[in-house]
PDB file of N, CA and C in Angstrom:
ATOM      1  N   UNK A   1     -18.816  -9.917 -11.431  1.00  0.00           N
ATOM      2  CA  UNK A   1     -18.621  -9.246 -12.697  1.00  0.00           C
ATOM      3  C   UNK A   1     -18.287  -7.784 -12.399  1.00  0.00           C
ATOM      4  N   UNK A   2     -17.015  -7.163 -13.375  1.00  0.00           N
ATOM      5  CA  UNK A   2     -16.981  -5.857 -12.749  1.00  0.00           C
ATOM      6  C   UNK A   2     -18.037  -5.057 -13.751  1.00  0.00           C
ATOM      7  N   UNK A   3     -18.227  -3.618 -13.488  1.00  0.00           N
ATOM      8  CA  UNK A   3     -18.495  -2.963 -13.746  1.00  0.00           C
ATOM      9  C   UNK A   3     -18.218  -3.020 -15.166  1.00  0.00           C
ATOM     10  N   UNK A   4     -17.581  -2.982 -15.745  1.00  0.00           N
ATOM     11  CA  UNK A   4     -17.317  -2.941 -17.343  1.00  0.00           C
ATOM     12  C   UNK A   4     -17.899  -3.612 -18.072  1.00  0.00           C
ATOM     13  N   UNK A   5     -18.019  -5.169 -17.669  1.00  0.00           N
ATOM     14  CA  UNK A   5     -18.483  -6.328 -17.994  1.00  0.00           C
ATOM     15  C   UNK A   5     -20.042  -5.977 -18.171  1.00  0.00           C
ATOM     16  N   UNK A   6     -20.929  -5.492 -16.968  1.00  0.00           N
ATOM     17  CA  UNK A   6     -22.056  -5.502 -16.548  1.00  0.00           C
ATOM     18  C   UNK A   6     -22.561  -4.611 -17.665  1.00  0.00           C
ATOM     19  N   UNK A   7     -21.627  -3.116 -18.270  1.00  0.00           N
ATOM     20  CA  UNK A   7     -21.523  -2.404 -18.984  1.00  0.00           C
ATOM     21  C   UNK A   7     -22.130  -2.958 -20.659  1.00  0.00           C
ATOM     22  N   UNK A   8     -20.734  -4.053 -21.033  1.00  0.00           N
ATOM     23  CA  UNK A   8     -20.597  -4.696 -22.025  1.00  0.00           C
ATOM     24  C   UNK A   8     -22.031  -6.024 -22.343  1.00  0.00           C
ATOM     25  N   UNK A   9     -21.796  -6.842 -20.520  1.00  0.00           N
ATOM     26  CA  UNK A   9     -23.559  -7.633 -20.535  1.00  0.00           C
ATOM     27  C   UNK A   9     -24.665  -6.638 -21.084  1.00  0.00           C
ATOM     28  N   UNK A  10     -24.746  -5.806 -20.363  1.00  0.00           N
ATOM     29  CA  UNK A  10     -26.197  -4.921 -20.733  1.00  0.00           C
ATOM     30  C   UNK A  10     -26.392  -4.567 -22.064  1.00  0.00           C
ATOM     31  N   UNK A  11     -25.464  -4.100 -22.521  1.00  0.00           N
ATOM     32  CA  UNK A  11     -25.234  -3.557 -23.755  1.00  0.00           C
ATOM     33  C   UNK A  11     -25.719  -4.617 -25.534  1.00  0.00           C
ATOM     34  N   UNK A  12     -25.085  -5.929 -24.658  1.00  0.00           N
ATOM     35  CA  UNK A  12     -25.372  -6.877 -25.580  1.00  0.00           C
ATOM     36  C   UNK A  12     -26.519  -7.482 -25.199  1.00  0.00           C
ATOM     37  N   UNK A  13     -27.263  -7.462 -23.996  1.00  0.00           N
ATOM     38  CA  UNK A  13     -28.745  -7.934 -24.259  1.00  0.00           C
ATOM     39  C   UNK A  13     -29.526  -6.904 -24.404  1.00  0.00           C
ATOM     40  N   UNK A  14     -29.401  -6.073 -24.094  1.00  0.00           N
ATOM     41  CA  UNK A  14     -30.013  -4.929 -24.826  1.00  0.00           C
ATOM     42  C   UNK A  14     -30.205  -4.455 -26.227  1.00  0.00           C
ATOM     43  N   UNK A  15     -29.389  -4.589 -26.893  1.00  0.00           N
ATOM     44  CA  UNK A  15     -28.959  -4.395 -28.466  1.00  0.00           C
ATOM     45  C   UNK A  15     -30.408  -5.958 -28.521  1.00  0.00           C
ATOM     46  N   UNK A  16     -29.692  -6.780 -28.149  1.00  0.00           N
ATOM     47  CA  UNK A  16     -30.541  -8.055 -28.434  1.00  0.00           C
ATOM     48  C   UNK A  16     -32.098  -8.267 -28.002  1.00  0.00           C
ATOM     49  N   UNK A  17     -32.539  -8.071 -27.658  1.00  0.00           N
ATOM     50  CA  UNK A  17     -33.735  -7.721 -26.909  1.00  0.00           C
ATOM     51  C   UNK A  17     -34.766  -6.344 -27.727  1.00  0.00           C
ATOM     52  N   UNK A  18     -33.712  -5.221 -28.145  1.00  0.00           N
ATOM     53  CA  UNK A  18     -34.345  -4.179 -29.437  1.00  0.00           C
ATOM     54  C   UNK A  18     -34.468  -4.588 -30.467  1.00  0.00           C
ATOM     55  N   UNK A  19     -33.237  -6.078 -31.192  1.00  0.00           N
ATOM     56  CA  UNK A  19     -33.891  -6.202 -32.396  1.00  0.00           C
ATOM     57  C   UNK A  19     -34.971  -7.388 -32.406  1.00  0.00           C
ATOM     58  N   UNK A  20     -35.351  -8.119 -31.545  1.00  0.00           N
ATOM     59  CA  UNK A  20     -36.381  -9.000 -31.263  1.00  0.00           C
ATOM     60  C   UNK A  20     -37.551  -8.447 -31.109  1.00  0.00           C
ATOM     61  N   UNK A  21     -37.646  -7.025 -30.614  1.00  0.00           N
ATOM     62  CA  UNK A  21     -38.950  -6.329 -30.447  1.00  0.00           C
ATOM     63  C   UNK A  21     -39.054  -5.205 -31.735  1.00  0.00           C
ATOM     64  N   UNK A  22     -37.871  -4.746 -32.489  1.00  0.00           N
ATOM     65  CA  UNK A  22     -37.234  -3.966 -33.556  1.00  0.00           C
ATOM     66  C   UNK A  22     -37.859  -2.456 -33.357  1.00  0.00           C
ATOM     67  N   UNK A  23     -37.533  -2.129 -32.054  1.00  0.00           N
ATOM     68  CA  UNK A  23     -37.448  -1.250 -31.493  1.00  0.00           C
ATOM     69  C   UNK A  23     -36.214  -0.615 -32.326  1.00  0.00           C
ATOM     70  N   UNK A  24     -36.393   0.805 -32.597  1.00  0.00           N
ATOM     71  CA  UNK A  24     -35.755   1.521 -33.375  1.00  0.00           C
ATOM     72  C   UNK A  24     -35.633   2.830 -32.959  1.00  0.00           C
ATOM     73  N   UNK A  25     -35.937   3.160 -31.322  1.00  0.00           N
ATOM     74  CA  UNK A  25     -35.792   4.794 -31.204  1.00  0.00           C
ATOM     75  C   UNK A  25     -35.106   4.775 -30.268  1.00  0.00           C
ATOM     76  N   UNK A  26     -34.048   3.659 -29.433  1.00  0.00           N
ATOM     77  CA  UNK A  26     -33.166   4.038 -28.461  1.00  0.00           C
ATOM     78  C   UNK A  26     -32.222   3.656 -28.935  1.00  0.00           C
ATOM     79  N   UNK A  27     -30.826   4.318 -27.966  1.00  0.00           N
ATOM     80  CA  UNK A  27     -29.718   4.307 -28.730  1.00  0.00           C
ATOM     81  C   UNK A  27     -28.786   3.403 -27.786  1.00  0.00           C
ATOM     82  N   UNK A  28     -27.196   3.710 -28.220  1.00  0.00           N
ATOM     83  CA  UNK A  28     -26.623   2.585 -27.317  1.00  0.00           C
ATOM     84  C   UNK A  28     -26.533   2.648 -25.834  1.00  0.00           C
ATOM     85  N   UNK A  29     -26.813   3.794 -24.955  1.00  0.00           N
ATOM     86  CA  UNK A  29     -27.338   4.512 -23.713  1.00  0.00           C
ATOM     87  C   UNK A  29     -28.057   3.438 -23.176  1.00  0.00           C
ATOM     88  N   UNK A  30     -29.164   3.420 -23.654  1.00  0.00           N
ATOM     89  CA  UNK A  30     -30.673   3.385 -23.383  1.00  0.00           C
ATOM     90  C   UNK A  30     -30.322   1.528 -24.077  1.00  0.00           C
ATOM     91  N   UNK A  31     -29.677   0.819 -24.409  1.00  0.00           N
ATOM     92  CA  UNK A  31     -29.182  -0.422 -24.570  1.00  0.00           C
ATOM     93  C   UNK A  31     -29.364  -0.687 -23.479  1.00  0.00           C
ATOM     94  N   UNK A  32     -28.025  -0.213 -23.247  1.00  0.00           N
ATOM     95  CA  UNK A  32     -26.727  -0.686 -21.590  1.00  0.00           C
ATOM     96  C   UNK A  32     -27.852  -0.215 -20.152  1.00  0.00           C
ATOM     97  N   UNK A  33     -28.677   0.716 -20.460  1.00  0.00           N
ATOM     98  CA  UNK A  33     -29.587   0.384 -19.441  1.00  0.00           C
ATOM     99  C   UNK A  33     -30.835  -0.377 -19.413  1.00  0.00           C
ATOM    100  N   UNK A  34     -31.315  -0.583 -20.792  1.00  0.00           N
ATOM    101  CA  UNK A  34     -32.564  -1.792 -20.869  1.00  0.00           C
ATOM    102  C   UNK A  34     -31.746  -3.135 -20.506  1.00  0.00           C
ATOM    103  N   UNK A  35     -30.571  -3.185 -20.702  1.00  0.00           N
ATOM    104  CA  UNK A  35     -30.045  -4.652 -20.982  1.00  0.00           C
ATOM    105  C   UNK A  35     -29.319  -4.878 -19.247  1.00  0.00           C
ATOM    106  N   UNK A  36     -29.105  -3.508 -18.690  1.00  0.00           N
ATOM    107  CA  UNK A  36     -28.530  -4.057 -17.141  1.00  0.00           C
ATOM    108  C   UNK A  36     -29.803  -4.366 -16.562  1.00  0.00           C
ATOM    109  N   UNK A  37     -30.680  -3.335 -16.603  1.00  0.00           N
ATOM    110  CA  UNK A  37     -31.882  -3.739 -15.775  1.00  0.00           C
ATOM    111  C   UNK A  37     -32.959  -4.814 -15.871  1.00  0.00           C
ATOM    112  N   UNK A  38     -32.936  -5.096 -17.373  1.00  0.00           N
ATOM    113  CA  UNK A  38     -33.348  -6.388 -17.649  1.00  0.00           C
ATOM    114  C   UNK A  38     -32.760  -8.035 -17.136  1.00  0.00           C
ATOM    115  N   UNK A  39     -31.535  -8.044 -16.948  1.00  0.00           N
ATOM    116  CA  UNK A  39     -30.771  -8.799 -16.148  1.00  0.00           C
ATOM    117  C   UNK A  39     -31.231  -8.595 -15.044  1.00  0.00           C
ATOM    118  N   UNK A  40     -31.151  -7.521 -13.837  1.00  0.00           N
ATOM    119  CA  UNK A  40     -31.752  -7.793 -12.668  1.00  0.00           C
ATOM    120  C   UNK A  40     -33.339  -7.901 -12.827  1.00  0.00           C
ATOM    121  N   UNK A  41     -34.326  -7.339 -13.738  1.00  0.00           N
ATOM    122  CA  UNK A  41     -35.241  -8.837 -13.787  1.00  0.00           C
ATOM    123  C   UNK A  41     -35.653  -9.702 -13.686  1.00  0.00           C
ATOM    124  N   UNK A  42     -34.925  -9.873 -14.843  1.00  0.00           N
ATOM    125  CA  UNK A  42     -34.928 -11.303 -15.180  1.00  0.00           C
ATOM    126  C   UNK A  42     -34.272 -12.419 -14.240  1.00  0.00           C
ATOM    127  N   UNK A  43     -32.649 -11.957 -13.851  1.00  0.00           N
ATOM    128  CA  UNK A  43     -32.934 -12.286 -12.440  1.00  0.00           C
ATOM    129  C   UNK A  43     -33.445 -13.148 -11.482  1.00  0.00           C
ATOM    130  N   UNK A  44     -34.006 -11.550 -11.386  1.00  0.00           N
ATOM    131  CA  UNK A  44     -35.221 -11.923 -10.068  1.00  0.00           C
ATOM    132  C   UNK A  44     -36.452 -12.590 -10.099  1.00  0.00           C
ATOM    133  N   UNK A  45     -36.855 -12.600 -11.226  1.00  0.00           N
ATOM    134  CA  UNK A  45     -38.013 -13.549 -12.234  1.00  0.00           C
ATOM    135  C   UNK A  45     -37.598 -15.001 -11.992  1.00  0.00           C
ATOM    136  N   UNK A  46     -36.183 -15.421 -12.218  1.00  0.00           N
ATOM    137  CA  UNK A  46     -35.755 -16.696 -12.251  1.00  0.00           C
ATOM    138  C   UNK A  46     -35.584 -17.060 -10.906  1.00  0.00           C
ATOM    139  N   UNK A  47     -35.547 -16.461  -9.606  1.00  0.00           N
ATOM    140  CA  UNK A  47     -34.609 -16.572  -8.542  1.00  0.00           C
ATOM    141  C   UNK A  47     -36.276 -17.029  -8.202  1.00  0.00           C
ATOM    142  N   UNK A  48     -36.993 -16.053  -8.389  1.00  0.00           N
ATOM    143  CA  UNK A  48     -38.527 -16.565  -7.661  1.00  0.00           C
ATOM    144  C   UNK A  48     -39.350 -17.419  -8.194  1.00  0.00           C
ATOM    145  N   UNK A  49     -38.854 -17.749  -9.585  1.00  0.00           N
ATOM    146  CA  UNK A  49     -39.971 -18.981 -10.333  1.00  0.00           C
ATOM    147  C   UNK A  49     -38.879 -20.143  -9.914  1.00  0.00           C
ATOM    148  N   UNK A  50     -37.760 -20.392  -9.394  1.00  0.00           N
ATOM    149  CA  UNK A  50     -36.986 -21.718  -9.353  1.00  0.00           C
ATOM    150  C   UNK A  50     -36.472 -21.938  -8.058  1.00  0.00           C
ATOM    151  N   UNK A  51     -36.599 -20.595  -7.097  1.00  0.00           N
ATOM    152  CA  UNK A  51     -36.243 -20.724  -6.082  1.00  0.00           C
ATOM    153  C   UNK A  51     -34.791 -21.605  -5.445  1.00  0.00           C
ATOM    154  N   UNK A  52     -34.118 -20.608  -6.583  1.00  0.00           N
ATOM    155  CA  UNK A  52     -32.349 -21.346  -6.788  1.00  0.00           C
ATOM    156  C   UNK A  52     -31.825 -19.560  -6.844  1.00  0.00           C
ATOM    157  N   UNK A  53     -30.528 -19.539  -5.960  1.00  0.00           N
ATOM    158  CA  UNK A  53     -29.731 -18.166  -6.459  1.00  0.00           C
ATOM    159  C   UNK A  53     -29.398 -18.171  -7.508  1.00  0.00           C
ATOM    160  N   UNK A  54     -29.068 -16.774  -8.218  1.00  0.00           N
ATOM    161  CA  UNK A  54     -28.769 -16.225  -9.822  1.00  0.00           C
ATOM    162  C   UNK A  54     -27.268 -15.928  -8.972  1.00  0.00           C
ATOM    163  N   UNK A  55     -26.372 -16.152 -10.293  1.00  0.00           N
ATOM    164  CA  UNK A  55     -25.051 -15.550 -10.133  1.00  0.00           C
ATOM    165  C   UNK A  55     -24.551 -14.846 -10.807  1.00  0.00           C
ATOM    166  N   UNK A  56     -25.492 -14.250 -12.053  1.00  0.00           N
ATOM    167  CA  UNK A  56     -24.851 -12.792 -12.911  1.00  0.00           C
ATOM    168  C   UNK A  56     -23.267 -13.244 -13.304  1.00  0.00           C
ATOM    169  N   UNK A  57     -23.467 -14.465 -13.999  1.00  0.00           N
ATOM    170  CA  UNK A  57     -22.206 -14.830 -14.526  1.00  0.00           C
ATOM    171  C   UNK A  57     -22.410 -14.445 -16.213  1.00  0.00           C
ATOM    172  N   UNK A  58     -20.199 -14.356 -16.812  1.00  0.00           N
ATOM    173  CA  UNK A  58     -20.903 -14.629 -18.382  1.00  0.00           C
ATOM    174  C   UNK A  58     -20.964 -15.802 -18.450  1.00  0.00           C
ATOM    175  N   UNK A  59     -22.129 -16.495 -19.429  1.00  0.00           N
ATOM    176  CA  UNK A  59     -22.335 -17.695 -19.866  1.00  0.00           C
ATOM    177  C   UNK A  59     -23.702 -17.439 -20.683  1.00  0.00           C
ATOM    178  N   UNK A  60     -24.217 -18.311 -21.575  1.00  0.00           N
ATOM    179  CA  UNK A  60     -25.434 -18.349 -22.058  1.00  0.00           C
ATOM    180  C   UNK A  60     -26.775 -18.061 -21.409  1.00  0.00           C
ATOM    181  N   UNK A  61     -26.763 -18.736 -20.523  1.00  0.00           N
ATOM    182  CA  UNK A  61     -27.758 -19.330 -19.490  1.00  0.00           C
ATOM    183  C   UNK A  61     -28.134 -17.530 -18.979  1.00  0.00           C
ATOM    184  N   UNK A  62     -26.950 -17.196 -18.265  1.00  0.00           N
ATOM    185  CA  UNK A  62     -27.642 -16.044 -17.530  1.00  0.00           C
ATOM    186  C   UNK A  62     -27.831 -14.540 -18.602  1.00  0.00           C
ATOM    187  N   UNK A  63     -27.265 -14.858 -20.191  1.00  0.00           N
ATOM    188  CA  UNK A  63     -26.853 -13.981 -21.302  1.00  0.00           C
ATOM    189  C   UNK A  63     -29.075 -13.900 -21.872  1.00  0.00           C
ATOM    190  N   UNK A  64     -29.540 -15.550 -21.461  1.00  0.00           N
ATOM    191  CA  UNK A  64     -30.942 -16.085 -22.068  1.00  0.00           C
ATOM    192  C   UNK A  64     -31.545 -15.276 -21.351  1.00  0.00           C
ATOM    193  N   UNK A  65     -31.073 -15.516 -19.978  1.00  0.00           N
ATOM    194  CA  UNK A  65     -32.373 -14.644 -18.820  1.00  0.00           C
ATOM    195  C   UNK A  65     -31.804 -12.897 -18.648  1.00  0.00           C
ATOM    196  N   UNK A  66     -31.379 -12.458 -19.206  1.00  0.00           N
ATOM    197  CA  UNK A  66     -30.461 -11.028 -19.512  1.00  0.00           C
ATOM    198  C   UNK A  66     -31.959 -10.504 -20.282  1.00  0.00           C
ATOM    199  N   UNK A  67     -31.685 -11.569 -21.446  1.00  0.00           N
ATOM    200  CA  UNK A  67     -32.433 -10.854 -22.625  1.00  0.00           C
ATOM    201  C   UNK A  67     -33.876 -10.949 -22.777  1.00  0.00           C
ATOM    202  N   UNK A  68     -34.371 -11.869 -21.939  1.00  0.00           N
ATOM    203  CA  UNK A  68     -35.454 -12.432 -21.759  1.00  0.00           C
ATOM    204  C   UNK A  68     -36.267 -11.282 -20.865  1.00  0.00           C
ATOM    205  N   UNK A  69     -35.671 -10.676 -19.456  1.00  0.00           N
ATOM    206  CA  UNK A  69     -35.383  -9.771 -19.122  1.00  0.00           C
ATOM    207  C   UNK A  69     -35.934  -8.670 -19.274  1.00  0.00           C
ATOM    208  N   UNK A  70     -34.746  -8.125 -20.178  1.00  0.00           N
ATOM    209  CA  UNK A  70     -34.684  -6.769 -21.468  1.00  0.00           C
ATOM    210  C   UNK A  70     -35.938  -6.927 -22.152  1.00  0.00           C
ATOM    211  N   UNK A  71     -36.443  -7.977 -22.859  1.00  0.00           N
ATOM    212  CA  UNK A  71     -38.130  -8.160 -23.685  1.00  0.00           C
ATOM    213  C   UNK A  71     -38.874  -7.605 -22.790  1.00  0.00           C
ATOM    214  N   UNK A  72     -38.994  -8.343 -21.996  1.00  0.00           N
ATOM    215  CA  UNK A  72     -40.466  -7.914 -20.781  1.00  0.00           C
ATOM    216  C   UNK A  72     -40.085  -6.219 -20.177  1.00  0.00           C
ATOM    217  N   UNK A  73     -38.852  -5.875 -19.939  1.00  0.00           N
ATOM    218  CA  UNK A  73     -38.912  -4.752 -19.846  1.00  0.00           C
ATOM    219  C   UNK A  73     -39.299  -3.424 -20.717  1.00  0.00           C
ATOM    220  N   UNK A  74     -38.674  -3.902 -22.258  1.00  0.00           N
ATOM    221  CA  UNK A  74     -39.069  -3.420 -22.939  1.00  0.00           C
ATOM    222  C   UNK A  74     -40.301  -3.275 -23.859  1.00  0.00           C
ATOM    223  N   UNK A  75     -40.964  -4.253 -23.564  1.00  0.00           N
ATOM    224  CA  UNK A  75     -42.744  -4.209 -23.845  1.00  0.00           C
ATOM    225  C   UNK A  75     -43.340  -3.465 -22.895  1.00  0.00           C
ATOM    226  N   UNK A  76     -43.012  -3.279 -21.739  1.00  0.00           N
ATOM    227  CA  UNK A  76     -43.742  -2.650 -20.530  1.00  0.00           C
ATOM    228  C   UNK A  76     -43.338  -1.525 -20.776  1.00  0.00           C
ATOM    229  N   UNK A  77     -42.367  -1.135 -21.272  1.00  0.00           N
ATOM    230  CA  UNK A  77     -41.404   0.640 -21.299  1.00  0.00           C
ATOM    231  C   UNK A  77     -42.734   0.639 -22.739  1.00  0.00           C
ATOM    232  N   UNK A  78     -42.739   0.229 -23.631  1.00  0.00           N
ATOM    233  CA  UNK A  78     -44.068   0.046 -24.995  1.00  0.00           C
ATOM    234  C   UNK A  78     -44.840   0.694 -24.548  1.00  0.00           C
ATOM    235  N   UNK A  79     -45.683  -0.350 -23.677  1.00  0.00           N
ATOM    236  CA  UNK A  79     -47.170  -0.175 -22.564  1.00  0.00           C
ATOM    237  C   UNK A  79     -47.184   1.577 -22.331  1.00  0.00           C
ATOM    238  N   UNK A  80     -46.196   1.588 -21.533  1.00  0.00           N
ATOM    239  CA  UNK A  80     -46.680   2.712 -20.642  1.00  0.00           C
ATOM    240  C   UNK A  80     -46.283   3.949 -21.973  1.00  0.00           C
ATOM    241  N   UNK A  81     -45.465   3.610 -22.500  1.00  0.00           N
ATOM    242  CA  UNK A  81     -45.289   5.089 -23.515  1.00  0.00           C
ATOM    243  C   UNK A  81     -46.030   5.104 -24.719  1.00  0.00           C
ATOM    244  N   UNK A  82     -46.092   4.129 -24.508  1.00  0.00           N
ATOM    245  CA  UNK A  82     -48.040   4.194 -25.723  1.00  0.00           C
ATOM    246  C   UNK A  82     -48.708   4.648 -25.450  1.00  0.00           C
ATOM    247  N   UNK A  83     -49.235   4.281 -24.064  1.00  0.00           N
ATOM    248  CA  UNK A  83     -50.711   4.971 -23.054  1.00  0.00           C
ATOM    249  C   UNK A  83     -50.202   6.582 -23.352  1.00  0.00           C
ATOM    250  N   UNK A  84     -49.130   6.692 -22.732  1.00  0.00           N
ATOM    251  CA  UNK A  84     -49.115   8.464 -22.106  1.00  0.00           C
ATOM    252  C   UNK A  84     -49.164   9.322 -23.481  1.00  0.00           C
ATOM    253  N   UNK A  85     -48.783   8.540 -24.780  1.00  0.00           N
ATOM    254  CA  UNK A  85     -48.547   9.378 -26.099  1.00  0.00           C
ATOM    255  C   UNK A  85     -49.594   9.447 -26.571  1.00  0.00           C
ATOM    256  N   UNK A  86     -50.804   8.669 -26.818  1.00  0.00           N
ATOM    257  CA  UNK A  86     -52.427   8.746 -26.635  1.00  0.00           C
ATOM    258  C   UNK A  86     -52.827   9.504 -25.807  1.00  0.00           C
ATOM    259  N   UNK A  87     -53.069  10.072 -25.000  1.00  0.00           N
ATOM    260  CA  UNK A  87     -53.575  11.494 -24.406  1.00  0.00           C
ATOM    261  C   UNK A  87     -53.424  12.707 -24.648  1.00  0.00           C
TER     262      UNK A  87
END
């Protein structure tokens, strides 16, 4: 996938992944990076619970574990900026 794509992936599990949690204070930035890094995640989540390579293709399958991803990342980004805003 080039760069653009990875751009456009992130972007759309990201967007997707904020309104499932309805996260409302990041913007399309902060998408394209919840939604790339949630893909390598998620990922890596899948690569070690199935012990099968990921191929970061477009298709559903790797669009599910993108966003799936992006959730767990973005509950944990929650976690920790909850804690630190309480002190």
């Amino acid at each position: 996938m080039s760069w653009i794509g990875w751009i456009v992936f992130g972007a759309l599990a990201g967007w997707v992944a904020s309104l499932v949690v309805k996260d409302q204070r990041r913007g399309c930035i902060m998408n394209i990076i919840v939604g790339i890094l949630g893909a390598v995640l998620g990922g890596f989540i899948y690569r070690v619970a199935t012990d099968t390579p990921w191929d970061f293709g477009w298709d559903w399958k790797s669009f599910g574990v993108a966003v799936l991803g992006a959730l767990l990342l973005l509950v944990i980004l929650s976690l920790v900026t909850r804690s630190t805003t309480r002190r």
